[in-house]
Protein backbone atom coordinates (compact mmCIF):
# COMPACT_ATOMS: atom_id res chain seq x y z
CA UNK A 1 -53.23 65.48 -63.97
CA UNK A 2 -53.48 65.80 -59.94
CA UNK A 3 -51.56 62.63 -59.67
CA UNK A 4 -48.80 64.48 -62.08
CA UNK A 5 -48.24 67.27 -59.49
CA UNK A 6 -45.90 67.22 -57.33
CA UNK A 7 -47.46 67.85 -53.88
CA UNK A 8 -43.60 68.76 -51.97
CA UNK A 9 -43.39 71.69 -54.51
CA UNK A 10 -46.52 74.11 -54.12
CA UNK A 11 -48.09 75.67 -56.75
CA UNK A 12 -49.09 79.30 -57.16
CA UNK A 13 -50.78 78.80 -60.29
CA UNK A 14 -51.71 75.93 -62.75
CA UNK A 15 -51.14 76.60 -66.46
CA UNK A 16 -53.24 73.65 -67.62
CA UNK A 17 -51.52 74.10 -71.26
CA UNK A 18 -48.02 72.52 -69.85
CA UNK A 19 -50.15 69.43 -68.23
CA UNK A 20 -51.93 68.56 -71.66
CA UNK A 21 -52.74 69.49 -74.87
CA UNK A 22 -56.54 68.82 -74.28
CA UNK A 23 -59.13 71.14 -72.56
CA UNK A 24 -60.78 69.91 -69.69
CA UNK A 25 -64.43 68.09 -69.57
CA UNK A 26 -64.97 69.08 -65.90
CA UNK A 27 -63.09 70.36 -62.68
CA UNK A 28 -63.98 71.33 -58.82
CA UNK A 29 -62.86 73.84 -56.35
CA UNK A 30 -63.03 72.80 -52.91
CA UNK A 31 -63.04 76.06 -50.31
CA UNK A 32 -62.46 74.76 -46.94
CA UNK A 33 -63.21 77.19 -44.82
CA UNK A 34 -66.54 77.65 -46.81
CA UNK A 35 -67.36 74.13 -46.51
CA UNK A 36 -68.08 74.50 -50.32
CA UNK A 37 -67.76 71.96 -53.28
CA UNK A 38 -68.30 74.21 -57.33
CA UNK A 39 -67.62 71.72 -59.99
CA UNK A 40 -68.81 72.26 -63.24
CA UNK A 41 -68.68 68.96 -66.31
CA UNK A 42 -68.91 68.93 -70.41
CA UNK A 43 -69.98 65.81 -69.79
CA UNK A 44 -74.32 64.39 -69.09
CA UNK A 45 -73.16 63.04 -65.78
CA UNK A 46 -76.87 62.08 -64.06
CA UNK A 47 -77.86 62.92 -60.79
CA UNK A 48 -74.06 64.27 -59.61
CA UNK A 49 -75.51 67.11 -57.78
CA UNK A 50 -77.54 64.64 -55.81
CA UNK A 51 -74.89 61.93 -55.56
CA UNK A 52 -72.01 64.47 -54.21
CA UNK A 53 -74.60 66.75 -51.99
CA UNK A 54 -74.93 63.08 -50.47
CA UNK A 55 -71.17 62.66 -49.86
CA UNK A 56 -70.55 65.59 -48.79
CA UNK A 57 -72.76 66.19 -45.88
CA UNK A 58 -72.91 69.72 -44.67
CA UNK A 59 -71.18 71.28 -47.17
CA UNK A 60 -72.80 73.69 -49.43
CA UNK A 61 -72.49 71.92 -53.35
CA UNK A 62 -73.12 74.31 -56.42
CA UNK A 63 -73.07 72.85 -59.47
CA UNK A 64 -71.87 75.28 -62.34
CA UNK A 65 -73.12 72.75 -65.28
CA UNK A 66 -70.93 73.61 -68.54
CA UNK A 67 -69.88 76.86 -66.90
CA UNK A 68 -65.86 76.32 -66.74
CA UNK A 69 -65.35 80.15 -66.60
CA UNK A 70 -67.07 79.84 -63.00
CA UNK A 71 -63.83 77.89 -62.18
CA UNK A 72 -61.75 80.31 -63.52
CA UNK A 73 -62.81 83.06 -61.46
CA UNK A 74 -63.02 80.58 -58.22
CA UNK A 75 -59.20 80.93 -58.91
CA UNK A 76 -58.81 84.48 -59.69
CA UNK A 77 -56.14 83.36 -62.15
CA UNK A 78 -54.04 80.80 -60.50
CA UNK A 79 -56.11 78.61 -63.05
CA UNK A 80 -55.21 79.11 -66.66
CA UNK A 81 -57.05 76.73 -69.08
CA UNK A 82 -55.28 76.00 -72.91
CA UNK A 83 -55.61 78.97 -75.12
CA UNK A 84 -58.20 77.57 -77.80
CA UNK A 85 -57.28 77.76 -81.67
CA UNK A 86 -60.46 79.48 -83.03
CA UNK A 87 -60.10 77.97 -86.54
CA UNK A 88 -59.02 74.48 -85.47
CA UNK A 89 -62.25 74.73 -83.26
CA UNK A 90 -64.59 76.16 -86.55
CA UNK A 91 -62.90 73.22 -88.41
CA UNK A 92 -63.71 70.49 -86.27
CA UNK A 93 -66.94 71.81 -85.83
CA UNK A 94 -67.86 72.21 -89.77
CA UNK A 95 -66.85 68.82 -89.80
CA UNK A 96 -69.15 67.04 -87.55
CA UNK A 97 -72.44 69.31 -88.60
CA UNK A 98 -71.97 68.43 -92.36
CA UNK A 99 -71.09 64.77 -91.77
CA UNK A 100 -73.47 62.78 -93.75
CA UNK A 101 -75.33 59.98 -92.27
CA UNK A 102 -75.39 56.22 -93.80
CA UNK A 103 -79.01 54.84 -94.54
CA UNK A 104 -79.36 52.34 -91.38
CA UNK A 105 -81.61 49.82 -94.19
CA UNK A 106 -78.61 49.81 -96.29
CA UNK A 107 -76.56 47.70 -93.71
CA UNK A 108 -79.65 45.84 -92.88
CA UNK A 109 -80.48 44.52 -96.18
CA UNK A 110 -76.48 44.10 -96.65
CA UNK A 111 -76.16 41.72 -93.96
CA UNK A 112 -79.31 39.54 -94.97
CA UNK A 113 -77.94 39.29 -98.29
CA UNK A 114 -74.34 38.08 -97.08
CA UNK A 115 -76.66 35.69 -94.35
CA UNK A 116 -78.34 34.07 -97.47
CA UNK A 117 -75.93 34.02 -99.84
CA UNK A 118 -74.07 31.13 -96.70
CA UNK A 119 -77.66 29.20 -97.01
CA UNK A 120 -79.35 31.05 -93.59
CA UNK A 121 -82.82 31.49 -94.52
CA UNK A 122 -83.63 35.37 -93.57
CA UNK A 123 -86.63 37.51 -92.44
CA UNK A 124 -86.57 40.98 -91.81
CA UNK A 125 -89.59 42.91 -90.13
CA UNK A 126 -91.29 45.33 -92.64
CA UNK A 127 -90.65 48.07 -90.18
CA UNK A 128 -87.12 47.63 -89.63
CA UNK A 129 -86.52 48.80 -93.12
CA UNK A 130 -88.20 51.99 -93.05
CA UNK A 131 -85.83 54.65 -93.07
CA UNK A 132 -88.14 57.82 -92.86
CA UNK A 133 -85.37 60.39 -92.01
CA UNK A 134 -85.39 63.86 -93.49
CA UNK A 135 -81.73 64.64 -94.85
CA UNK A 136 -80.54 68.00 -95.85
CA UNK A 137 -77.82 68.21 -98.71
CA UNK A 138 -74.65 68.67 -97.72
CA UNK A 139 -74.82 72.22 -99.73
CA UNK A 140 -77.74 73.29 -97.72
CA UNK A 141 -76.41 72.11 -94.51
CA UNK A 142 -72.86 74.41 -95.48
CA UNK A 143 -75.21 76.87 -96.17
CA UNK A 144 -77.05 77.65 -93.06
CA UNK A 145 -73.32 77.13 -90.92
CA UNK A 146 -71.98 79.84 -93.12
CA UNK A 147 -75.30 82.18 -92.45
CA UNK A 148 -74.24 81.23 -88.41
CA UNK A 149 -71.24 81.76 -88.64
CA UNK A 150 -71.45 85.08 -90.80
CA UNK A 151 -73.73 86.25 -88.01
CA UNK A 152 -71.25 86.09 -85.32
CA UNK A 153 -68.64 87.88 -86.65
């Protein structure tokens, strides 16, 4: 996006919304005359702190984590992130948590078979095909979201 703006024009706000359609995974505010670097990430980004407290020598580096509100009132609204469609959001998220996993020994013994069946003789460690996982039913699993999500409203 910063390579988007047009740096000629000024801007007295940002309306992230007319940049992209996506929300952010991270962003920084730089305060010159603070000597002070925020930045906050969605992302596990190891050791940043470290890394940019190491770049930026002598200025003070706070690192906000997940906290992308902290960047909103860095701004004191010149920042505006997307608005955020609440059910789009509860969809997507009822679809990853009752996803159902594939049994890893299932593609395991599937690719000896197709291995032997072109003449390749094939040996599989004992332990690779234990599959020792405890699954919930999907029913159970739409269950306890419901419960959740009953319990925030």
């Amino acid at each position: 996006m910063i390579h988007e703006i047009n740096k000629s024009y000024g801007y007295k706000s940002i309306a992230l919304r007319e940049w992209s359609k996506e929300f952010p995974i991270g962003g920084f505010h730089i305060d010159i005359d603070c000597r002070r670097l925020e930045f906050w990430h969605a992302n596990d980004i190891p050791n940043i702190s470290h890394e940019l407290k190491s770049k930026w020598s002598g200025w003070e580096v706070v690192h906000h984590y997940g906290d992308y509100e902290s960047h909103l009132k860095r701004t004191a609204g010149q920042l505006q992130f997307q608005d955020i469609d609440q059910q789009q959001l509860l969809a997507d998220l009822k679809s990853q948590l009752l996803w159902e996993s594939s049994n890893p020994v299932d593609t395991i013994t599937c690719f000896a078979k197709k291995e032997a069946e072109t003449g390749r003789n094939v040996e599989i460690n004992p332990h690779a095909l234990r599959y020792d996982s405890y699954e919930l039913s999907k029913e159970i699993k739409a269950e306890i979201l419901q419960r959740a999500i009953d319990n925030l409203r």
